[in-house]
C-alpha atoms as a PDB file:
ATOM      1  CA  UNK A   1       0.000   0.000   0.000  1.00  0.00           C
ATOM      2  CA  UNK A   2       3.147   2.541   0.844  1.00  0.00           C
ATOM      3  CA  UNK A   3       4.734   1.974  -2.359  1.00  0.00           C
ATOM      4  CA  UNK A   4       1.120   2.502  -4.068  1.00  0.00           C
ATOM      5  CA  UNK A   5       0.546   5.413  -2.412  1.00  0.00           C
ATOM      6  CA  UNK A   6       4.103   7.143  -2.917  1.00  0.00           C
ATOM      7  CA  UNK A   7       4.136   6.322  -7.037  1.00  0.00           C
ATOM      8  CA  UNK A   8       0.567   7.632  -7.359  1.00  0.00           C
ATOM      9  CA  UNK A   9       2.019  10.633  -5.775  1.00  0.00           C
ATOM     10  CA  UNK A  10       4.536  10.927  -8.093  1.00  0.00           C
ATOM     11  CA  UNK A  11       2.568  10.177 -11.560  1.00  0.00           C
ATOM     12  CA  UNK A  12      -0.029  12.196  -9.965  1.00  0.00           C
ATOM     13  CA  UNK A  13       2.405  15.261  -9.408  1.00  0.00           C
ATOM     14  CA  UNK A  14       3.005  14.827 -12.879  1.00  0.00           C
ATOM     15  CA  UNK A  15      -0.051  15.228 -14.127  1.00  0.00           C
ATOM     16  CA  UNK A  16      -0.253  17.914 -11.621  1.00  0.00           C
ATOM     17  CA  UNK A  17       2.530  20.114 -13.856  1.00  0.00           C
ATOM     18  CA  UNK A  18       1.279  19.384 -17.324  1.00  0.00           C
ATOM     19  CA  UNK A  19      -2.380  20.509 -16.053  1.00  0.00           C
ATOM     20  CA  UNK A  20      -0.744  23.722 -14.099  1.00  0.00           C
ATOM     21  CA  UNK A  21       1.252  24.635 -17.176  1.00  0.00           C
ATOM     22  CA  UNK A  22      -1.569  24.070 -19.994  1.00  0.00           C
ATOM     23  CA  UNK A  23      -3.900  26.575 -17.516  1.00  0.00           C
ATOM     24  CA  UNK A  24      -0.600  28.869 -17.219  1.00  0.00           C
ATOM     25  CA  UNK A  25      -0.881  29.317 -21.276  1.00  0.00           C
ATOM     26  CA  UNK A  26      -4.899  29.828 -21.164  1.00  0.00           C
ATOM     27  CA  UNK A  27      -4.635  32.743 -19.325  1.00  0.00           C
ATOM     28  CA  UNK A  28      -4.582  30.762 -15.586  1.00  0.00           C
ATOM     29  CA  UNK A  29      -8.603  29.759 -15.849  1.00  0.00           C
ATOM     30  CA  UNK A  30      -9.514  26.946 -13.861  1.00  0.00           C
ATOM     31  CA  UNK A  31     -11.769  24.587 -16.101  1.00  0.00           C
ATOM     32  CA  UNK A  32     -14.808  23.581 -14.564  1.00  0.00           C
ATOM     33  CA  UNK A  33     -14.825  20.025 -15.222  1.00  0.00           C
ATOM     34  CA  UNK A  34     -11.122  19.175 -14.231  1.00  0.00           C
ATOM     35  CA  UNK A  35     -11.872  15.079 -15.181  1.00  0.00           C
ATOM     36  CA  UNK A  36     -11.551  16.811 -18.639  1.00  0.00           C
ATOM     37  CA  UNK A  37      -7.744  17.591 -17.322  1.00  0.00           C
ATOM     38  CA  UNK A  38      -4.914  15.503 -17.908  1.00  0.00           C
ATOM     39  CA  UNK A  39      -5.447  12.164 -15.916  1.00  0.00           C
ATOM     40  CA  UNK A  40      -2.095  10.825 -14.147  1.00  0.00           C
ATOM     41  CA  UNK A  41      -2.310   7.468 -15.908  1.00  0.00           C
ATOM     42  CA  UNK A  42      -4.634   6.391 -18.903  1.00  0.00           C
ATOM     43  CA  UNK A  43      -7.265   4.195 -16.602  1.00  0.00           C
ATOM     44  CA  UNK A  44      -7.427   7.114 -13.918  1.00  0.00           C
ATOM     45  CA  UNK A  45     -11.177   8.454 -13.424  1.00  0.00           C
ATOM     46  CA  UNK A  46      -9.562  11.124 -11.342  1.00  0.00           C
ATOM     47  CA  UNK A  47      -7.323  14.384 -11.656  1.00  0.00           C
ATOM     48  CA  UNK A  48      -5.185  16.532 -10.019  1.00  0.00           C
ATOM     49  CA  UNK A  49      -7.009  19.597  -8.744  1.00  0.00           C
ATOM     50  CA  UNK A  50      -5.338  21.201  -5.238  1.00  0.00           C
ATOM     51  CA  UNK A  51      -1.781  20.894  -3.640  1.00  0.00           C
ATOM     52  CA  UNK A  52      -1.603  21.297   0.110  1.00  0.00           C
ATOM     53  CA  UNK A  53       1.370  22.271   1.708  1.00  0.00           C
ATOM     54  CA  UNK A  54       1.693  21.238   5.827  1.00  0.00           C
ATOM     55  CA  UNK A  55       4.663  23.868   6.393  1.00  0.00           C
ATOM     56  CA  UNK A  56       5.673  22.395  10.216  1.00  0.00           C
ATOM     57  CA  UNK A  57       5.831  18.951   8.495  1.00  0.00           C
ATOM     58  CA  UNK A  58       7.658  19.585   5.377  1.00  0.00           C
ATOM     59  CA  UNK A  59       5.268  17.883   3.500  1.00  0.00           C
ATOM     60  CA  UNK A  60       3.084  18.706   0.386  1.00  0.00           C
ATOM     61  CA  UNK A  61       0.574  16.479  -1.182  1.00  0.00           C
ATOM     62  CA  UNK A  62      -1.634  16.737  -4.021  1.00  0.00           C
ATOM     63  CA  UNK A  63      -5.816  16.426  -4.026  1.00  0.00           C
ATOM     64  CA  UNK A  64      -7.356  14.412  -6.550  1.00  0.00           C
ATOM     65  CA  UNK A  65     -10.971  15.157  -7.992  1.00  0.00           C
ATOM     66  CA  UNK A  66     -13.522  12.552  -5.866  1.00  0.00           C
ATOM     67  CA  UNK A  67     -13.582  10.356  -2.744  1.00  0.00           C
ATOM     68  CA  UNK A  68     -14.691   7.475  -4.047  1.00  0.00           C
ATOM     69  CA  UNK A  69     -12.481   4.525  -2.569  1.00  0.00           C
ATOM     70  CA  UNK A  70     -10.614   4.105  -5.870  1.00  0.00           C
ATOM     71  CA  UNK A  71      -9.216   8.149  -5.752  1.00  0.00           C
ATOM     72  CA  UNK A  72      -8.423   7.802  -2.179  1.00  0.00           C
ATOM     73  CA  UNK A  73      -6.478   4.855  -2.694  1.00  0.00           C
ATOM     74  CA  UNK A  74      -4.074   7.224  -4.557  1.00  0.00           C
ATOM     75  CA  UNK A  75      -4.260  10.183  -2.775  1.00  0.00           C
ATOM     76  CA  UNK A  76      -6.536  12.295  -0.477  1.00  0.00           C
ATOM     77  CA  UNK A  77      -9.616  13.555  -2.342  1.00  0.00           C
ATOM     78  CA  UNK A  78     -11.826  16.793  -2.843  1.00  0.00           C
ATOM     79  CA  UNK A  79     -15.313  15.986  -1.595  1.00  0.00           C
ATOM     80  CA  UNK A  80     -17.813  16.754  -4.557  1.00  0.00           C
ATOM     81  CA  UNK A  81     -20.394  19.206  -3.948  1.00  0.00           C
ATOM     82  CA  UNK A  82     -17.574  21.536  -1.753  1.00  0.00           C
ATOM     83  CA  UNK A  83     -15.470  24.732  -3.043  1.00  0.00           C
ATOM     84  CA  UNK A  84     -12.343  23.913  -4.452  1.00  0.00           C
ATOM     85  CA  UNK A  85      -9.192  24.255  -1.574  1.00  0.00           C
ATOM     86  CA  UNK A  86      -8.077  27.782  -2.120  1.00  0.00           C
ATOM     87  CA  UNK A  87     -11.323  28.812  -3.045  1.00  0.00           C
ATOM     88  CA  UNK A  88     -14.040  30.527  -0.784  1.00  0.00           C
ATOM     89  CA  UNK A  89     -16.037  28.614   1.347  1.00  0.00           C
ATOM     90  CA  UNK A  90     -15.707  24.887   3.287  1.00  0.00           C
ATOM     91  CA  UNK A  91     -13.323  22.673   1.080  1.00  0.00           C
ATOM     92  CA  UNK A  92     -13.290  19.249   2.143  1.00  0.00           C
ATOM     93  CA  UNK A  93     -10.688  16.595   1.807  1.00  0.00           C
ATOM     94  CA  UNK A  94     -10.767  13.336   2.840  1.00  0.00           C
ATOM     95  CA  UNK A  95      -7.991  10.968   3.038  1.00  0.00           C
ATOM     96  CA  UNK A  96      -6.344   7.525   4.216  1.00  0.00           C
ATOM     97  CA  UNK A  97      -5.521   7.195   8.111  1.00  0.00           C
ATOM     98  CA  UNK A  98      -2.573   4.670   7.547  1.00  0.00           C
ATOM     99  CA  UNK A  99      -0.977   6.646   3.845  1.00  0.00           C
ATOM    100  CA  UNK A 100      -1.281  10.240   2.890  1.00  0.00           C
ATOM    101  CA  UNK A 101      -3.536  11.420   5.955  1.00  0.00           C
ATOM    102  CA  UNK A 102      -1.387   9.636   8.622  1.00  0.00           C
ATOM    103  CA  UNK A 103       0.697  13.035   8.646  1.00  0.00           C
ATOM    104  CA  UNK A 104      -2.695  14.772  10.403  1.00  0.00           C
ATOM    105  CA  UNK A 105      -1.786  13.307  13.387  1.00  0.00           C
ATOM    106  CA  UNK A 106       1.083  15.625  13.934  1.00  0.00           C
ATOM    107  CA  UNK A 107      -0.290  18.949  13.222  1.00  0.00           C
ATOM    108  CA  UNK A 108      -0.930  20.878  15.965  1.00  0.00           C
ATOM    109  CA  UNK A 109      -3.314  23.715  16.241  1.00  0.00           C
ATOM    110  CA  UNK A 110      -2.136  27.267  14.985  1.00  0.00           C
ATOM    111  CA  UNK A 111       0.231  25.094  12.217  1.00  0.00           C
ATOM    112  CA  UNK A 112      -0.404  26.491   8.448  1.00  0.00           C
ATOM    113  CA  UNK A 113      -2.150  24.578   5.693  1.00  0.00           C
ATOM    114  CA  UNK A 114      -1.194  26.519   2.605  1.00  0.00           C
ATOM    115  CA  UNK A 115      -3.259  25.358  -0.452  1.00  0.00           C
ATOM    116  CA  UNK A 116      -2.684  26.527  -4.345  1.00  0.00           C
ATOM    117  CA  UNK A 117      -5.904  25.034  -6.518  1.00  0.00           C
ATOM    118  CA  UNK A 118      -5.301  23.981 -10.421  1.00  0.00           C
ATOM    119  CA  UNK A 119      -5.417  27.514 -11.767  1.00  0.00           C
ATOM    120  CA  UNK A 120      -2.878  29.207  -9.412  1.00  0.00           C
ATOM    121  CA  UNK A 121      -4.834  30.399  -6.490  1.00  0.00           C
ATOM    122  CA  UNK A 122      -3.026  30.393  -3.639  1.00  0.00           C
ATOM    123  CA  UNK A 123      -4.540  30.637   0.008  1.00  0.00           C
ATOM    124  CA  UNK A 124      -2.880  29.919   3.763  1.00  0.00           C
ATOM    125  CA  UNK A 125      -5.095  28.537   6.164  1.00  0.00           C
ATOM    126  CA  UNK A 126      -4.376  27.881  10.397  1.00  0.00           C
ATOM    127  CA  UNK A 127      -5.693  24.656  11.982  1.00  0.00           C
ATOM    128  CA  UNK A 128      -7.893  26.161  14.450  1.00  0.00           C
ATOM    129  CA  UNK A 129      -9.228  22.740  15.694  1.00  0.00           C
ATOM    130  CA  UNK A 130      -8.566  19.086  15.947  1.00  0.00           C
ATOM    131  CA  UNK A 131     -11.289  16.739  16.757  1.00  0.00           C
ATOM    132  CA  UNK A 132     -12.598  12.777  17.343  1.00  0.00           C
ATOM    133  CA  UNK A 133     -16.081  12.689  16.034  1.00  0.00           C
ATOM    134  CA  UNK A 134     -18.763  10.345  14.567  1.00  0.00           C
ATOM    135  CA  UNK A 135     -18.365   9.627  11.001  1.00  0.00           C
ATOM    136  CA  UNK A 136     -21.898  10.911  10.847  1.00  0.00           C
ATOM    137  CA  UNK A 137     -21.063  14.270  12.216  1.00  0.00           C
ATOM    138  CA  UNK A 138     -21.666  15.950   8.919  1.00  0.00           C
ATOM    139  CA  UNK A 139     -22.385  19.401  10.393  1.00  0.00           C
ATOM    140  CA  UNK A 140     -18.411  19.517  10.521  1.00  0.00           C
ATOM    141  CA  UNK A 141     -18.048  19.802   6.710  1.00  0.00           C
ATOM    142  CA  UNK A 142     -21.217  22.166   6.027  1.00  0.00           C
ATOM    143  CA  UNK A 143     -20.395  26.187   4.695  1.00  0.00           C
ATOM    144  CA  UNK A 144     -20.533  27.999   7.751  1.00  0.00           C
ATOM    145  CA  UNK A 145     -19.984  31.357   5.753  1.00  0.00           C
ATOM    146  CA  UNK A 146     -15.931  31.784   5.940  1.00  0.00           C
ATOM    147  CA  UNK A 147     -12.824  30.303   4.036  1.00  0.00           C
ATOM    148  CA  UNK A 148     -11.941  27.357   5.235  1.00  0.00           C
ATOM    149  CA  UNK A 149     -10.121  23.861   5.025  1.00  0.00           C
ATOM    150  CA  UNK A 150     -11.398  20.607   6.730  1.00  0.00           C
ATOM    151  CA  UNK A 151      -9.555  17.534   6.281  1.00  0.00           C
ATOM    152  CA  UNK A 152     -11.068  14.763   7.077  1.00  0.00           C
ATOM    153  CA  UNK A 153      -9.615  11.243   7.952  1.00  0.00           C
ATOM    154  CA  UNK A 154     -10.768   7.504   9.782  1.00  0.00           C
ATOM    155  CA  UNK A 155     -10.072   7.268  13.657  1.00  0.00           C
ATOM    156  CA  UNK A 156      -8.009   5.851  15.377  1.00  0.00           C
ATOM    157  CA  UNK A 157      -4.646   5.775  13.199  1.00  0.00           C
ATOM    158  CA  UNK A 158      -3.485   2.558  14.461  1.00  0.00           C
ATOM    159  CA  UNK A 159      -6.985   0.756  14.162  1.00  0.00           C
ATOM    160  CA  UNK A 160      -6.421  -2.643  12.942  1.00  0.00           C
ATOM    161  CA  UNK A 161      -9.275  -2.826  10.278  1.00  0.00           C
ATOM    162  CA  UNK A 162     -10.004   0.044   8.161  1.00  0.00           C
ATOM    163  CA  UNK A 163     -12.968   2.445   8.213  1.00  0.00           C
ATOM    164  CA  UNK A 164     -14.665   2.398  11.716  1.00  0.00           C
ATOM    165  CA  UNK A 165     -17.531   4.593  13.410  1.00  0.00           C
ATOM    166  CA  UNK A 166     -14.973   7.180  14.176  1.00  0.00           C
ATOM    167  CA  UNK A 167     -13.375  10.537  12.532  1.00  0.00           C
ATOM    168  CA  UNK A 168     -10.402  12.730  12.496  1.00  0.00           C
ATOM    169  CA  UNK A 169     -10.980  16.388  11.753  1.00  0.00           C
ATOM    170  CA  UNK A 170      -8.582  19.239  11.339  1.00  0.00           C
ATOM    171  CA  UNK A 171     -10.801  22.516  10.437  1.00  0.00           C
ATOM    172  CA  UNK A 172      -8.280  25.172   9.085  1.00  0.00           C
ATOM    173  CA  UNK A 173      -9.931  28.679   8.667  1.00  0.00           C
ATOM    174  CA  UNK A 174      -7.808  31.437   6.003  1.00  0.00           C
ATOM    175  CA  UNK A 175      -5.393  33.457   7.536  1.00  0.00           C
ATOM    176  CA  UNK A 176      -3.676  35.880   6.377  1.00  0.00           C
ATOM    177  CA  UNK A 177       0.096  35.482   5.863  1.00  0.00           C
END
């Protein structure tokens, strides 16, 4: 599953520059249908549409469109139906406990989240809140009228089967740099 996880990353990243580079020459739009973006490997049904940067961890990762258990298998993923990271409103992102959302664990609160969507937005956000919830607690993830970021991952990190009753939330509102 590591190795899985880190070559998506990689192929994905890929993708990631040919996407960010084709938008660069069409005047930096952001298309909105990014499936009809480059795909990081002929069979994906996903793309590249955010990267988030976790500055205290020296980490970045990219967000694929979708949450669907075949996207999240290579990467976190942008929950349909919410704003774009780096865009106004609640983005949500969901991702894998035990691959690219076992770094949540190790943010604190006040640590940055910066985010830069397809077409060159950038936006920092500060993790104002880390919380154990019910995966049902979907008031977590509704538009409560600000920029923000809430990432979104199973609970506990060392359960030994996957999925579970319980979530891990880190809510990141926009701060200013």
């Amino acid at each position: 599953i590591h190795a899985k996880a880190w070559l998506a990353q990689q192929l994905i990243d890929a993708a990631w520059q040919r996407n960010r580079a084709a938008l660069a020459q069409a005047a930096g739009t952001t298309p909105s249908d990014p499936i009809a973006m480059a795909r990081p490997w002929a069979w994906a049904d996903t793309t590249p549409v955010a990267r988030l940067e976790f500055p205290a961890l020296g980490r970045s990762l990219i967000v694929l469109a979708g949450e669907s258990g075949r996207t999240l298998a290579f990467g976190p993923g942008h929950r349909p139906g919410t704003p774009w990271p780096a865009h106004d409103g609640n983005a949500v992102v969901s991702g894998h406990r035990d691959t690219h959302f076992a770094l949540l664990r190790r943010l604190q609160v006040g640590d940055a989240i910066d985010a830069e969507s397809i077409g060159g937005r950038r936006l920092r956000y500060r993790v104002v809140q880390l919380l154990v919830t019910d995966k049902h607690a979907v008031h977590l993830t509704a538009d409560r009228g600000q920029t923000e970021l809430t990432l979104v991952t199973c609970w506990p990190f060392d359960a030994a089967a996957a999925g579970g009753p319980g979530r891990y939330v880190v809510r990141a509102v926009r701060a200013d740099r």
